[in-house]
Protein backbone atom coordinates (compact mmCIF):
# COMPACT_ATOMS: atom_id res chain seq x y z
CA UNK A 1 176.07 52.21 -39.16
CA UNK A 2 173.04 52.93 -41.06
CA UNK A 3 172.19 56.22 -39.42
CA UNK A 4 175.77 57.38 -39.76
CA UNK A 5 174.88 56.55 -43.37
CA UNK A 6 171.79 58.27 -43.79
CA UNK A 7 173.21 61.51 -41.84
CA UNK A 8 176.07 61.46 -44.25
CA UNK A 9 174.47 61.39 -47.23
CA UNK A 10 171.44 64.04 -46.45
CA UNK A 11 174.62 66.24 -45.13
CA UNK A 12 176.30 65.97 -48.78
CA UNK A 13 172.93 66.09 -50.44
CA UNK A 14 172.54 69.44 -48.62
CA UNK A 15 176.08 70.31 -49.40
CA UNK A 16 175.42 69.73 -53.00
CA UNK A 17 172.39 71.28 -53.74
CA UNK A 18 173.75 74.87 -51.31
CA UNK A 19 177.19 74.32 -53.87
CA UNK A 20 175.67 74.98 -56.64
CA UNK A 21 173.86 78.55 -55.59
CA UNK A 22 176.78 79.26 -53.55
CA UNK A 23 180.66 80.00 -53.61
CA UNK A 24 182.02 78.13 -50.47
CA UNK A 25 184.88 78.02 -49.21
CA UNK A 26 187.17 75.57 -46.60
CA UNK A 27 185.15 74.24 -43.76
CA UNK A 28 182.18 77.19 -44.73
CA UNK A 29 179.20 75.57 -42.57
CA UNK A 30 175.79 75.74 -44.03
CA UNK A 31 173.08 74.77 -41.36
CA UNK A 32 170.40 72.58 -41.68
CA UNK A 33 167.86 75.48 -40.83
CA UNK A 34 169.65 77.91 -42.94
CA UNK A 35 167.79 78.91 -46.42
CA UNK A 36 169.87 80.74 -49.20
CA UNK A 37 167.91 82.18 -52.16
CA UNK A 38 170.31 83.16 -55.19
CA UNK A 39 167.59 84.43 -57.24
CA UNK A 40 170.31 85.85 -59.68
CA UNK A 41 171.37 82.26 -60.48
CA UNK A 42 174.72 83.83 -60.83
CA UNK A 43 176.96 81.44 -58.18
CA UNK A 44 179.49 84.38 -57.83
CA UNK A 45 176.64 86.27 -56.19
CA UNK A 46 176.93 85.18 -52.98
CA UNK A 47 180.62 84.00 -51.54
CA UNK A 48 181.11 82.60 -47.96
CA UNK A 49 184.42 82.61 -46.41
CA UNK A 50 186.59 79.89 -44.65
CA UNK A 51 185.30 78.48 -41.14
CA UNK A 52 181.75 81.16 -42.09
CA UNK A 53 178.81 79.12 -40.05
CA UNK A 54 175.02 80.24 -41.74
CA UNK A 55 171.94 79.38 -39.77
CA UNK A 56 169.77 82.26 -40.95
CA UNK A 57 168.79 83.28 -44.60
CA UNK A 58 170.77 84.40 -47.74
CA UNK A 59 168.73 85.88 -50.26
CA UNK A 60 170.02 88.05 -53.51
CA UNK A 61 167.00 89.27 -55.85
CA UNK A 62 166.57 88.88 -59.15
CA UNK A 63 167.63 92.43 -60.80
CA UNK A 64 171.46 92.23 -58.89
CA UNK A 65 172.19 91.88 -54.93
CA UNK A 66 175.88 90.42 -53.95
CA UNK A 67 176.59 89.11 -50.14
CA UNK A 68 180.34 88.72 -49.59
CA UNK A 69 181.19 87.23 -46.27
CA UNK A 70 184.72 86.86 -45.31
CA UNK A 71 186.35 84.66 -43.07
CA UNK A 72 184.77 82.80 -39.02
CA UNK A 73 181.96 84.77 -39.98
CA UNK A 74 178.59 83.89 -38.08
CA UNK A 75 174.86 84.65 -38.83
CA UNK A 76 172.46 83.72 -36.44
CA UNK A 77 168.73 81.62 -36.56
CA UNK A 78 166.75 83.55 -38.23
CA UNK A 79 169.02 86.23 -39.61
CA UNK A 80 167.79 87.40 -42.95
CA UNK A 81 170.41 88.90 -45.05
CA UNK A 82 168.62 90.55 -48.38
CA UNK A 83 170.84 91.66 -51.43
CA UNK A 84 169.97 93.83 -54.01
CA UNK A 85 173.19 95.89 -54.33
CA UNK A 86 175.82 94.94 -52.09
CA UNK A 87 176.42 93.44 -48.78
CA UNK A 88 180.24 93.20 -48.01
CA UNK A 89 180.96 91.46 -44.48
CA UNK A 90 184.68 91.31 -42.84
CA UNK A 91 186.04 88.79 -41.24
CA UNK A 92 185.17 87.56 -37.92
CA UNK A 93 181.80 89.28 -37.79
CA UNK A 94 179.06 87.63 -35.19
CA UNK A 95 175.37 88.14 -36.87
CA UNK A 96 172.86 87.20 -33.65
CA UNK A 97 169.51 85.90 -34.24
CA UNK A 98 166.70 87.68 -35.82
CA UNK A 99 168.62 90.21 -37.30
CA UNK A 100 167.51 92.20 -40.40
CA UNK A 101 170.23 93.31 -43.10
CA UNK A 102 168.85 95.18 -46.09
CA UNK A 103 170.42 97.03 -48.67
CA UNK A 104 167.60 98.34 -50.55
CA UNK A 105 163.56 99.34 -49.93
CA UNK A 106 162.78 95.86 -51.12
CA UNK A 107 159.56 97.87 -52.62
CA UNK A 108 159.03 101.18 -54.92
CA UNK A 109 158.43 104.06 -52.98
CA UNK A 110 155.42 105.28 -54.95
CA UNK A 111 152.26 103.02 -54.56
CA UNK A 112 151.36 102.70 -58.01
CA UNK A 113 155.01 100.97 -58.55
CA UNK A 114 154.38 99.11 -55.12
CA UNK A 115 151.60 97.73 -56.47
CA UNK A 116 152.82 96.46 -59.70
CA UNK A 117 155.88 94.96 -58.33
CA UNK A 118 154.17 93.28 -55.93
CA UNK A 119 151.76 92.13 -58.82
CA UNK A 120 154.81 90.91 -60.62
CA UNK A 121 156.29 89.37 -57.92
CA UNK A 122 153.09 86.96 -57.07
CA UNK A 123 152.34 86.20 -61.09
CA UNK A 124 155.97 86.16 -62.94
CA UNK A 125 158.48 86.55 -60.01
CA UNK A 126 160.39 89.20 -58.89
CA UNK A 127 161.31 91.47 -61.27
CA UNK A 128 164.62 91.53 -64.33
CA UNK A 129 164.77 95.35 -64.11
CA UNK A 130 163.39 97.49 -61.12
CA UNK A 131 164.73 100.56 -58.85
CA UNK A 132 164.37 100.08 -55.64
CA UNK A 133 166.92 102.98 -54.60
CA UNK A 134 169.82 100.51 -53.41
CA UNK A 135 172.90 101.50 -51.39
CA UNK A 136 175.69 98.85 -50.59
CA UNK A 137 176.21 98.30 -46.85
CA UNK A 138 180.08 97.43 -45.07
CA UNK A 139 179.99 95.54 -42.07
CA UNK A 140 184.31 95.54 -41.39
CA UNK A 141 185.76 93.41 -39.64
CA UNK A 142 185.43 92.09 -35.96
CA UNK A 143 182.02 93.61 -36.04
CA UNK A 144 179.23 92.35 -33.87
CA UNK A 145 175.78 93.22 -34.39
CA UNK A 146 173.08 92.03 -31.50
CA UNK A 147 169.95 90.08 -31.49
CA UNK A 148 167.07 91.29 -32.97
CA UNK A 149 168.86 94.35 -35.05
CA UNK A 150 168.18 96.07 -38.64
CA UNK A 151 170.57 97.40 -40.37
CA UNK A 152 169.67 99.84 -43.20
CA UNK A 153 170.77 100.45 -46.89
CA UNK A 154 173.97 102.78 -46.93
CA UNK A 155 175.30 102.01 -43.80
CA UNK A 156 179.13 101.07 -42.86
CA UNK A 157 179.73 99.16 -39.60
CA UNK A 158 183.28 99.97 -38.81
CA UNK A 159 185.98 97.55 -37.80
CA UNK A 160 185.12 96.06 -34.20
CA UNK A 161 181.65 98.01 -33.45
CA UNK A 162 179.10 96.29 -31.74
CA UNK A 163 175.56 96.80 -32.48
CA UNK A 164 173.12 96.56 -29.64
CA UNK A 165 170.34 93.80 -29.18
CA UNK A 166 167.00 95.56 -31.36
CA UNK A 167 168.80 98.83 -32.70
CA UNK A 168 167.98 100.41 -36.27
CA UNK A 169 171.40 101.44 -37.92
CA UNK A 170 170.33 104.14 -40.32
CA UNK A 171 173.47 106.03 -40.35
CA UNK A 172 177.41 104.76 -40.15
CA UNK A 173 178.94 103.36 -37.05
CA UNK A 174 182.63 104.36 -36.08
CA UNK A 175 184.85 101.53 -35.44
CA UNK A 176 185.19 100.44 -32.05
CA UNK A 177 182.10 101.78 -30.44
CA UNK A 178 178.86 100.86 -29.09
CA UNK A 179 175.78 101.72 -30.42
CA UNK A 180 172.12 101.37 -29.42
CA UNK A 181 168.74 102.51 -30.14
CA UNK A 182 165.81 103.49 -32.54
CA UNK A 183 167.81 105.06 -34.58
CA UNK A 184 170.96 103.65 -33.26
CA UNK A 185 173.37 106.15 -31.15
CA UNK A 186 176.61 106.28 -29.73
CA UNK A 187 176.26 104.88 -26.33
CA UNK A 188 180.59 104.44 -26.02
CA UNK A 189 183.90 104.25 -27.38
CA UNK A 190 185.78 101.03 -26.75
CA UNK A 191 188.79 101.40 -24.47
CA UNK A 192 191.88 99.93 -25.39
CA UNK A 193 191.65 96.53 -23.34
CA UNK A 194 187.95 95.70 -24.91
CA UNK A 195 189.47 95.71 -28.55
């Protein structure tokens, strides 16, 4: 009875404290080893869908970043999903483990910048205001992107691609195909009876 009680109570503590960085919605299932970093503070900045299951990391930065995830959504151990534009998922889109999502360069491009965001980051934080040439990425629905991917700024996942296990997506993926590879390629289409 006591255990039940304890597990209860660390479950809604974790509930609780994920609520308040978080827009959740029915039966949205935040996993113990999952770590979501809303560095905007805005709770509108990232939005889970119903049934969405997140073992893996959330993490919008300080200047903007949104994540949108629709509905029976899933991201993996170890996922790490980094917003500083826009990251708009479908519904019913598998995230494996150890995949990489990024919308932006996460660092200046020129070194002296580099090195004073960087400085920034370890003395004040991450930065209000900084360019770090963002592009939104689209992951549509039924999607499926493999273990141990990256996905790139700019890039649009179309509706019921899969992604192979350790590809780079650097360019857009046509719906219902496979693609694998550094950079990601074409490998097939999807026939009719795999959709």
């Amino acid at each position: 009875m006591i255990r039940k009680f304890i597990k209860s109570y660390r479950k809604k503590r974790l509930w609780n404290r994920v609520n308040k960085k978080v827009i959740l919605s029915q039966n949205t299932s935040i996993h113990s080893s999952a770590r979501i970093f809303n560095i905007r503070k805005i709770r509108s900045a990232i939005s889970l869908g119903n049934h969405t299951t997140v073992l893996g990391e959330l993490l919008t930065f300080r200047h903007g970043g949104k994540i949108t995830m629709g509905d029976y959504c899933y991201v993996g151990e170890n996922a790490r999903i980094w917003s500083a534009e826009n990251i708009e998922i479908g519904n019913f889109v598998l995230i494996s483990h150890d995949v990489n999502i990024f919308d932006s360069d996460t660092h200046p491009i020129r070194a002296k910048e580099r090195r004073q965001h960087f400085k920034s980051i370890i003395t004040t934080g991450h930065p209000d205001e900084i360019d770090l040439n963002e592009k939104a990425i689209h992951i549509q629905d039924d999607a499926w992107v493999g273990t141990g991917a990256i996905i790139l700024k700019g890039v649009t996942i179309g509706e019921g691609a899969i992604v192979g296990a350790g590809s780079v997506v650097t360019k857009d993926v046509p719906a219902w195909t496979v693609v694998g590879g550094n950079p990601a390629k074409v490998i097939r289409k999807l026939k009719l009876n795999e959709r």
